[in-house]
Protein backbone atom coordinates (compact mmCIF):
# COMPACT_ATOMS: atom_id res chain seq x y z
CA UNK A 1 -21.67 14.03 6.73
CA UNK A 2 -21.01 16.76 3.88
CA UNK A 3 -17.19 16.81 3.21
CA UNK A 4 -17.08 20.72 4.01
CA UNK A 5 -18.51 20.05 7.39
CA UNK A 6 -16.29 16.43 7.57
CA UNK A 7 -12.86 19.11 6.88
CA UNK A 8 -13.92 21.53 9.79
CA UNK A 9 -14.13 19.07 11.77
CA UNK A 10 -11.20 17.13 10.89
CA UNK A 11 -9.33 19.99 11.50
CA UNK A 12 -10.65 21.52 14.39
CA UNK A 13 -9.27 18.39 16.16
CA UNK A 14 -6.20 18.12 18.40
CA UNK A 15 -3.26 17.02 16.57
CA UNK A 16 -3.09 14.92 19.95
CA UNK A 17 -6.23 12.60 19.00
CA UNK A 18 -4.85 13.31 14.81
CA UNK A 19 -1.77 11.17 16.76
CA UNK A 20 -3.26 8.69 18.88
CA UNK A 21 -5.77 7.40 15.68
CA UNK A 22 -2.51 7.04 13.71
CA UNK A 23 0.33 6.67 15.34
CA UNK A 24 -0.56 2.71 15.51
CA UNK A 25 0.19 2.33 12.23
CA UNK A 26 3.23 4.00 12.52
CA UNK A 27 6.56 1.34 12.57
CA UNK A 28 9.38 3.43 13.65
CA UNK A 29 10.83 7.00 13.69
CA UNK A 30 14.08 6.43 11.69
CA UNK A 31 15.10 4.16 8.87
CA UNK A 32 16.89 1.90 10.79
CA UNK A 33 13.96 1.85 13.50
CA UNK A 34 11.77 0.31 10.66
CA UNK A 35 14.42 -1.79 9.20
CA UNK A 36 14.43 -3.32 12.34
CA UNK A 37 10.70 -3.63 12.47
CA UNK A 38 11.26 -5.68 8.82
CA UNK A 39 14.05 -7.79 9.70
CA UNK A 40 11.71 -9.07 13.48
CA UNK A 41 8.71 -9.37 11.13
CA UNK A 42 10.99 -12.03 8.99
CA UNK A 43 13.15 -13.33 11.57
CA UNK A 44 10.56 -13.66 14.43
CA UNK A 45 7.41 -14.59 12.22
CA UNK A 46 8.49 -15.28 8.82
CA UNK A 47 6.73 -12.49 7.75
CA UNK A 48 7.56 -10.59 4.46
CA UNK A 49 7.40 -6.42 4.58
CA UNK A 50 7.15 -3.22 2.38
CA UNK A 51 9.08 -0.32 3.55
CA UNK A 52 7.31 3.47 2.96
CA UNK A 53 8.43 6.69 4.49
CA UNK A 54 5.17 8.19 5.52
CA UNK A 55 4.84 12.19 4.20
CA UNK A 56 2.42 14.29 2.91
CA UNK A 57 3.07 15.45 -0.78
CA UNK A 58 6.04 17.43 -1.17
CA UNK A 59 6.22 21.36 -1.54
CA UNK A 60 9.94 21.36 -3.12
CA UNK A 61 12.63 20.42 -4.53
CA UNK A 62 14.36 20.34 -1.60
CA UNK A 63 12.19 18.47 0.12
CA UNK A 64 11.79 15.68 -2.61
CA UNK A 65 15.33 15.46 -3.42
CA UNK A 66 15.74 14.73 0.70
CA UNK A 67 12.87 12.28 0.53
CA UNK A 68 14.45 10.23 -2.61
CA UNK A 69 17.86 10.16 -0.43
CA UNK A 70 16.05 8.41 2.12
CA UNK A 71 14.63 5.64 0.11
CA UNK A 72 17.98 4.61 -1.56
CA UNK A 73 19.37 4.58 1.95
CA UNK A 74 16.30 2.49 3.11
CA UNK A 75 17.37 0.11 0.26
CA UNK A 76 21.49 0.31 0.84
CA UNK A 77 20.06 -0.66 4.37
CA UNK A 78 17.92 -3.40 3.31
CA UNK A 79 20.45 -4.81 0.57
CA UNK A 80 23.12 -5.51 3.84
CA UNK A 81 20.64 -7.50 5.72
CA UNK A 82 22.24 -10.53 5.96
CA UNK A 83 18.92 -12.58 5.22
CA UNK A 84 18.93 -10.75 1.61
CA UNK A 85 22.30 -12.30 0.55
CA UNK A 86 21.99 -14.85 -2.54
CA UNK A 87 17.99 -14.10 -2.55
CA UNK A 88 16.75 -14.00 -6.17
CA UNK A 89 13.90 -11.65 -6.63
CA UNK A 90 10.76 -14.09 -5.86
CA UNK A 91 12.74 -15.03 -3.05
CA UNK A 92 13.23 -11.69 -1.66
CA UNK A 93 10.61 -10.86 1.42
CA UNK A 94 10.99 -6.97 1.82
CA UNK A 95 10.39 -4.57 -0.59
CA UNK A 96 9.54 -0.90 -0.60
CA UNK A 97 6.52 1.20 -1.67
CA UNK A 98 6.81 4.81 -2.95
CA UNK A 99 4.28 7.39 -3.77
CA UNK A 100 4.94 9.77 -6.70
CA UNK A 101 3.90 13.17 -4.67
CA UNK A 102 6.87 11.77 -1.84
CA UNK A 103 9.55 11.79 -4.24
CA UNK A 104 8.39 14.43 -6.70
CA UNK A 105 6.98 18.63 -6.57
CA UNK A 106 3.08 18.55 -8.32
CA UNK A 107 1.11 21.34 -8.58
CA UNK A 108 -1.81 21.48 -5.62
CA UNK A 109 -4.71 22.28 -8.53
CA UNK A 110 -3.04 19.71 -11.19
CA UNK A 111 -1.34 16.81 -9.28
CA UNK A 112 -0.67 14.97 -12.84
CA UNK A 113 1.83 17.56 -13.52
CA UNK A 114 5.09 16.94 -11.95
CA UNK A 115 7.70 19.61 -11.51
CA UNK A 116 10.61 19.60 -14.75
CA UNK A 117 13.22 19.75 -11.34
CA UNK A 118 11.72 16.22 -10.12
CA UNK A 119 10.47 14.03 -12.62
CA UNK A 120 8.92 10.88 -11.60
CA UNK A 121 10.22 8.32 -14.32
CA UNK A 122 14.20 9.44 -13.68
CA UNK A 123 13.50 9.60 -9.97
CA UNK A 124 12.26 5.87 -10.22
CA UNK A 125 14.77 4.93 -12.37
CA UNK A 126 17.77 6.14 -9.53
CA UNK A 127 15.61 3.96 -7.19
CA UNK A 128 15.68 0.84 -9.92
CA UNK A 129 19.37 1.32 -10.66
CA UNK A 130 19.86 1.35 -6.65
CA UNK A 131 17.36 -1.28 -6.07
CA UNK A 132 19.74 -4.43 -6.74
CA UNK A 133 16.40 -6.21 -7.01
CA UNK A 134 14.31 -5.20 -4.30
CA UNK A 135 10.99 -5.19 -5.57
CA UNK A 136 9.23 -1.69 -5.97
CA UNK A 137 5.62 -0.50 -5.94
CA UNK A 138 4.25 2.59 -7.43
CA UNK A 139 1.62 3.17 -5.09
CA UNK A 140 -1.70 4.80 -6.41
CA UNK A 141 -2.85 8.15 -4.80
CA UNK A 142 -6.20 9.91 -6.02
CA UNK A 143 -7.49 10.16 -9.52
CA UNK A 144 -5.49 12.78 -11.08
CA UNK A 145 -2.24 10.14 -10.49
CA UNK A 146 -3.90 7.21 -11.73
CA UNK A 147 -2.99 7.03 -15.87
CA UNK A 148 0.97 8.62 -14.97
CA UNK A 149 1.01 5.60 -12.33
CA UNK A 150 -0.04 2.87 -14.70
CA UNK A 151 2.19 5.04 -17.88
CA UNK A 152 5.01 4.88 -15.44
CA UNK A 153 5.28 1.07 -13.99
CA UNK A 154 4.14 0.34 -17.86
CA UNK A 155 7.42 1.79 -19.07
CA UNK A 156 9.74 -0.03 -16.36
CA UNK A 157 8.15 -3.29 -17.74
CA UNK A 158 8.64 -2.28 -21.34
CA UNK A 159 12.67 -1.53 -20.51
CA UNK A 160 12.38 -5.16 -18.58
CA UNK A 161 12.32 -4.21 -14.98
CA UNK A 162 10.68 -7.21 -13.50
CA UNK A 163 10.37 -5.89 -10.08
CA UNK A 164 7.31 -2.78 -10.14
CA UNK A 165 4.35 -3.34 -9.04
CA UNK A 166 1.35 -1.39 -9.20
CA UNK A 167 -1.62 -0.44 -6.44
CA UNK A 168 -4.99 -0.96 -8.27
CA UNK A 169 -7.71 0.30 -5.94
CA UNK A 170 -11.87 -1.19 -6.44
CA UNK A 171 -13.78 1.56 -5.55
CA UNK A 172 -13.18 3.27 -9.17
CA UNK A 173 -14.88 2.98 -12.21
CA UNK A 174 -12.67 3.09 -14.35
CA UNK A 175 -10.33 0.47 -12.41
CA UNK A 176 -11.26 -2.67 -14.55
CA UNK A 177 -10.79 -0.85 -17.71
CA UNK A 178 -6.94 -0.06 -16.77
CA UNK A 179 -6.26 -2.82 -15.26
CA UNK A 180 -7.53 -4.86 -18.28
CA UNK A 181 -5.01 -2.96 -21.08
CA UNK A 182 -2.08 -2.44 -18.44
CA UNK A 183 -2.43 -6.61 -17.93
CA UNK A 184 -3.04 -7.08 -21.66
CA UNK A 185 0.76 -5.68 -22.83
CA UNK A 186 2.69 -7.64 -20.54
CA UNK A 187 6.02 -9.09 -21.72
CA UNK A 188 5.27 -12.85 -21.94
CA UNK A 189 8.82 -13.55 -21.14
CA UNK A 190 8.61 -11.56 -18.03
CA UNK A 191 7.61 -12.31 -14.15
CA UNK A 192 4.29 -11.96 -13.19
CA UNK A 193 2.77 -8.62 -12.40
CA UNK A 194 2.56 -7.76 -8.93
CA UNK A 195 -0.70 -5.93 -8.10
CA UNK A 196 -1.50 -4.50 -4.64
CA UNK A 197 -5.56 -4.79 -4.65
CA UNK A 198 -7.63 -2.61 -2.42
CA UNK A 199 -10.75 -1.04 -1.88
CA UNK A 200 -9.20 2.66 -2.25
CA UNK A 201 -9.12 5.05 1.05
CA UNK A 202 -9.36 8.92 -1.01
CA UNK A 203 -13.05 10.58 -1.13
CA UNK A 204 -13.82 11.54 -4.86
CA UNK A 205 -16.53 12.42 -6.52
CA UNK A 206 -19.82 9.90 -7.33
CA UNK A 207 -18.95 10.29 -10.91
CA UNK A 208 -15.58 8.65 -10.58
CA UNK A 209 -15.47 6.29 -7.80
CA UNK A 210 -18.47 4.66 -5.46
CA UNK A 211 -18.63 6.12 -2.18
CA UNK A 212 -20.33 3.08 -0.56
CA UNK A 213 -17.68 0.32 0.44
CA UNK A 214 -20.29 -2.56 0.07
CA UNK A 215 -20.06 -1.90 -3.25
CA UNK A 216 -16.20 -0.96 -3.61
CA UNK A 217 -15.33 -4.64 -1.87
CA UNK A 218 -17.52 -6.32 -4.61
CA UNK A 219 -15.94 -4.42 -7.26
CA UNK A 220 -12.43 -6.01 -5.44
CA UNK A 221 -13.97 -9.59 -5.66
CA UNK A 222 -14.57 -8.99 -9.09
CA UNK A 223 -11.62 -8.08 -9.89
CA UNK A 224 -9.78 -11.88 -9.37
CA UNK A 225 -11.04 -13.11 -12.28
CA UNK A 226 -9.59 -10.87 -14.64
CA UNK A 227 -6.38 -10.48 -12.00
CA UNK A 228 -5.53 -14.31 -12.14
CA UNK A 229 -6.41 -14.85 -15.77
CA UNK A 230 -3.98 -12.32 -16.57
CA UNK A 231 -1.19 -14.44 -14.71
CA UNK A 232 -0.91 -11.32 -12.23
CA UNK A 233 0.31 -12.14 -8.94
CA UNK A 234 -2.18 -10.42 -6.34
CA UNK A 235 -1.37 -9.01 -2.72
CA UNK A 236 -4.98 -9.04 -1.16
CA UNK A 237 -4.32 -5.14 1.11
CA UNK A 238 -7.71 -5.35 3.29
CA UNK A 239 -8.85 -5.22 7.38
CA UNK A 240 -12.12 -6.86 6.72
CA UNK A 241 -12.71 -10.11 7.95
CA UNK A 242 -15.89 -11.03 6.23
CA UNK A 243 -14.24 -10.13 2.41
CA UNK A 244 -11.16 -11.86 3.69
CA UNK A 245 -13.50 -15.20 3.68
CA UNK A 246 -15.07 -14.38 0.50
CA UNK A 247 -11.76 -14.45 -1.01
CA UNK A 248 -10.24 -17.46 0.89
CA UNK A 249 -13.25 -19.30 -0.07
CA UNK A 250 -13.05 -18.25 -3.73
CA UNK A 251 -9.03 -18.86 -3.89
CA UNK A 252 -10.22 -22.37 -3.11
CA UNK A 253 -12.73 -22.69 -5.25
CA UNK A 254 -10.83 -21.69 -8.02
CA UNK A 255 -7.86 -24.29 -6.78
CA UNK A 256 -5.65 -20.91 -7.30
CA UNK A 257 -2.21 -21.66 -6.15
CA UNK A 258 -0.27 -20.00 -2.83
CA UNK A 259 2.50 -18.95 -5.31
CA UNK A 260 0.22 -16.35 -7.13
CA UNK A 261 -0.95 -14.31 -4.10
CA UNK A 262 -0.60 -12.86 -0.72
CA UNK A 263 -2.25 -10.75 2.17
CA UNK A 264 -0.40 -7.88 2.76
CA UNK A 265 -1.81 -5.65 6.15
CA UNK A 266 -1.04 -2.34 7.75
CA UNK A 267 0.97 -2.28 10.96
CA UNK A 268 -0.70 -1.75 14.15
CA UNK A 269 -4.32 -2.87 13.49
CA UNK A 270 -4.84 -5.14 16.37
CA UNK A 271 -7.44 -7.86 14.48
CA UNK A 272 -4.87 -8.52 11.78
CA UNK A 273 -2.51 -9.76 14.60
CA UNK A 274 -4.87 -11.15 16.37
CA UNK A 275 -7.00 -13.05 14.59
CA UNK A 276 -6.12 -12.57 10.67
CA UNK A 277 -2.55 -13.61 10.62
CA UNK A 278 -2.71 -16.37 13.37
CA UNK A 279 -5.86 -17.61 10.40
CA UNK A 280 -3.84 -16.89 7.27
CA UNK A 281 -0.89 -18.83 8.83
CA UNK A 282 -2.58 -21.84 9.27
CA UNK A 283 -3.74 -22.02 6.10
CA UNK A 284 0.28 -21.58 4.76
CA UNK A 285 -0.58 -18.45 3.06
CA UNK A 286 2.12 -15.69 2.67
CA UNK A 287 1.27 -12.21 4.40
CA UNK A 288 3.17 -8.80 4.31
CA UNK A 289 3.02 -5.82 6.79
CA UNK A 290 3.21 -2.32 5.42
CA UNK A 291 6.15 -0.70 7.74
CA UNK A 292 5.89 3.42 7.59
CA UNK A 293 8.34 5.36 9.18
CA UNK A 294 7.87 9.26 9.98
CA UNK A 295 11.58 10.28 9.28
CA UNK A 296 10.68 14.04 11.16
CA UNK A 297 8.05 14.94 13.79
CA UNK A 298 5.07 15.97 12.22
CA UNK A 299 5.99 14.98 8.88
CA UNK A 300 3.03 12.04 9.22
CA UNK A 301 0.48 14.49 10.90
CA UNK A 302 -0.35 16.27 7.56
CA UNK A 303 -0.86 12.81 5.91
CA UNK A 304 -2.82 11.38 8.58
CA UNK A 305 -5.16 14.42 8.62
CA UNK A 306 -5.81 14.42 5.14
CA UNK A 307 -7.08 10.62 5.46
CA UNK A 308 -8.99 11.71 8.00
CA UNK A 309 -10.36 14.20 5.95
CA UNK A 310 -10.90 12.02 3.18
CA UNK A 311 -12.16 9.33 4.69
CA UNK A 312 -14.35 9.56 8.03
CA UNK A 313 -14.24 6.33 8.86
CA UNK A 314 -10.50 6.24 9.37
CA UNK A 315 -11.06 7.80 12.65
CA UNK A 316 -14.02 5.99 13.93
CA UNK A 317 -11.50 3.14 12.80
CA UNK A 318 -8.60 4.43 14.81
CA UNK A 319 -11.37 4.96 17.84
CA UNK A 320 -12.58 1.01 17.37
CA UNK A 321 -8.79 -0.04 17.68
CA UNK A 322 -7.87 1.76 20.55
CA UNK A 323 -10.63 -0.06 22.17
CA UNK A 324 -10.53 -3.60 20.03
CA UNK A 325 -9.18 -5.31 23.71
CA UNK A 326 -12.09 -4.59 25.30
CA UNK A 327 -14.69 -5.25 22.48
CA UNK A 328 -13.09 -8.39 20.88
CA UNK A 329 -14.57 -9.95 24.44
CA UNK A 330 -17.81 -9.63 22.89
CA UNK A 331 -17.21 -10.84 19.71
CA UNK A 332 -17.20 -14.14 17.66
CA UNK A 333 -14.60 -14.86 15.41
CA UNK A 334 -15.68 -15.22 11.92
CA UNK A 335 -12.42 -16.67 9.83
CA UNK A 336 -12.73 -20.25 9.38
């Protein structure tokens, strides 16, 4: 489908079925309903969890500055969980995730350049300051972010913040490359460097990034190698079942140990509950569930419909999950 054609569609839908595709993924309205969400995940499953406000990029100041508010609540709220007290930092199982475009005004034709009135690296230094040790990651949005993302976590490191992490997604070229000299100038005396590997969800162009998601989940496999030789310590963010063997057979393989790495999932996909985690658990191996919160109504629908747009196959995913009850009936389980 031609992305032109792929946008009128997307948009001629009903923010109704917009909604229903993503409101699964959706953990609460409020902070404190997905603080809650976090503190059942740990106390009910043992489950760790990364706490994101869900929002389209921000238009101003305003808007930003209200956005940044939220998140050093979210972390005042986290910090008086009573589970948190004594917790060093590898001991800690929430943490949040932040987009630069939810914190900070860009410009729609040159989202590298942020807005004098918001800039990212003071912005993320109120949430460090706040952060009392929660761990942090800079997540990655489309190309134009990706060299300010890796600049930015970069320069916490440098000043010896232990606790960013960094989103590195496959399906880009150029992925291996950064990764490589971003890994390469770590502080020896520091922690390991947390890095969130996925496949990559935004549409760009067949110059920058491989369209076909065969290939972008090799290019993820791929990517261990250099990820675990560099000491990093990777969080595994993928659905698929069949690449989710690859890598379990591969982390044995290589005799990696459960300390370096993780499987972190979105909320609300019924085959991670179902079937991945009940897997993953039984092997011992730490998982994580992204909780989003929508703070206003409609403040998700934008974002949602620009995945949409982006990617088709989030809604025919959305579709497959509303009806994953009746066709798991007819379906083997692959994880072994």
């Amino acid at each position: 489908m031609g992305e032109n054609l792929n946008r009128l569609l997307v948009k001629a839908l009903p923010s109704s079925v917009v909604e229903i595709c993503g409101s699964r993924y959706i953990a609460g309205r409020s902070l404190s309903e997905g603080i809650e969400h976090m503190q059942k995940n740990w106390e009910k499953y043992r489950r760790k969890s990364t706490f994101d406000i869900i929002i389209e990029s921000v238009k101003d100041k305003d808007k930003a500055d209200y956005v940044l508010e939220q998140y050093l609540e979210a972390q005042n709220l986290i910090n008086k969980l009573p589970v948190m007290r004594g917790l060093t930092y590898a001991q800690m199982p929430f943490s949040t995730s932040v987009k630069p475009s939810s914190i900070c005004v860009v410009k729609p034709e040159d989202p590298s350049y942020f807005d004098p009135s918001t800039p990212l690296n003071a912005r993320l230094d109120r949430l460090v300051q706040n952060s009392k040790g929660i761990p942090i990651t800079l997540d990655m949005e489309n190309r134009p972010f990706h060299e300010v993302s890796y600049n930015t976590v970069w320069r916490q490191r440098q000043q010896g913040v232990d606790t960013f992490g960094i989103v590195a997604q496959s399906g880009y070229y150029h992925t291996e490359e950064f990764l490589g000299r971003f890994l390469e100038a770590r502080n020896p005396h520091q922690g390991r460097q947390r890095v969130r590997l996925c496949r990559g969800i935004y549409r760009e162009s067949r110059e920058i990034a491989t369209p076909d998601k065969a290939i972008a989940k090799n290019l993820l496999y791929e990517l261990q190698d250099l990820l675990f030789e560099r000491d990093a310590y990777v969080e595994y963010a993928t659905h698929d079942i069949p690449l989710i063997q690859r890598i379990m057979d591969y982390l044995e393989q290589k005799r990696i140990s459960k300390n370096r790495f993780q499987f972190s999932f979105l909320t609300g996909v019924p085959q991670v509950q179902e079937e991945i985690i009940p897997f993953l658990d039984s092997k011992g191996i730490t998982t994580e569930m992204y909780v989003g919160v929508e703070l206003n109504p409609g403040d998700a629908l934008p974002y949602e419909t620009r995945r949409l747009i982006e990617s088709p196959d989030t809604l025919i995913s959305g579709i497959k999950n509303i009806f994953y009850p009746v066709t798991k009936l007819f379906k083997k389980k692959r994880l072994r």
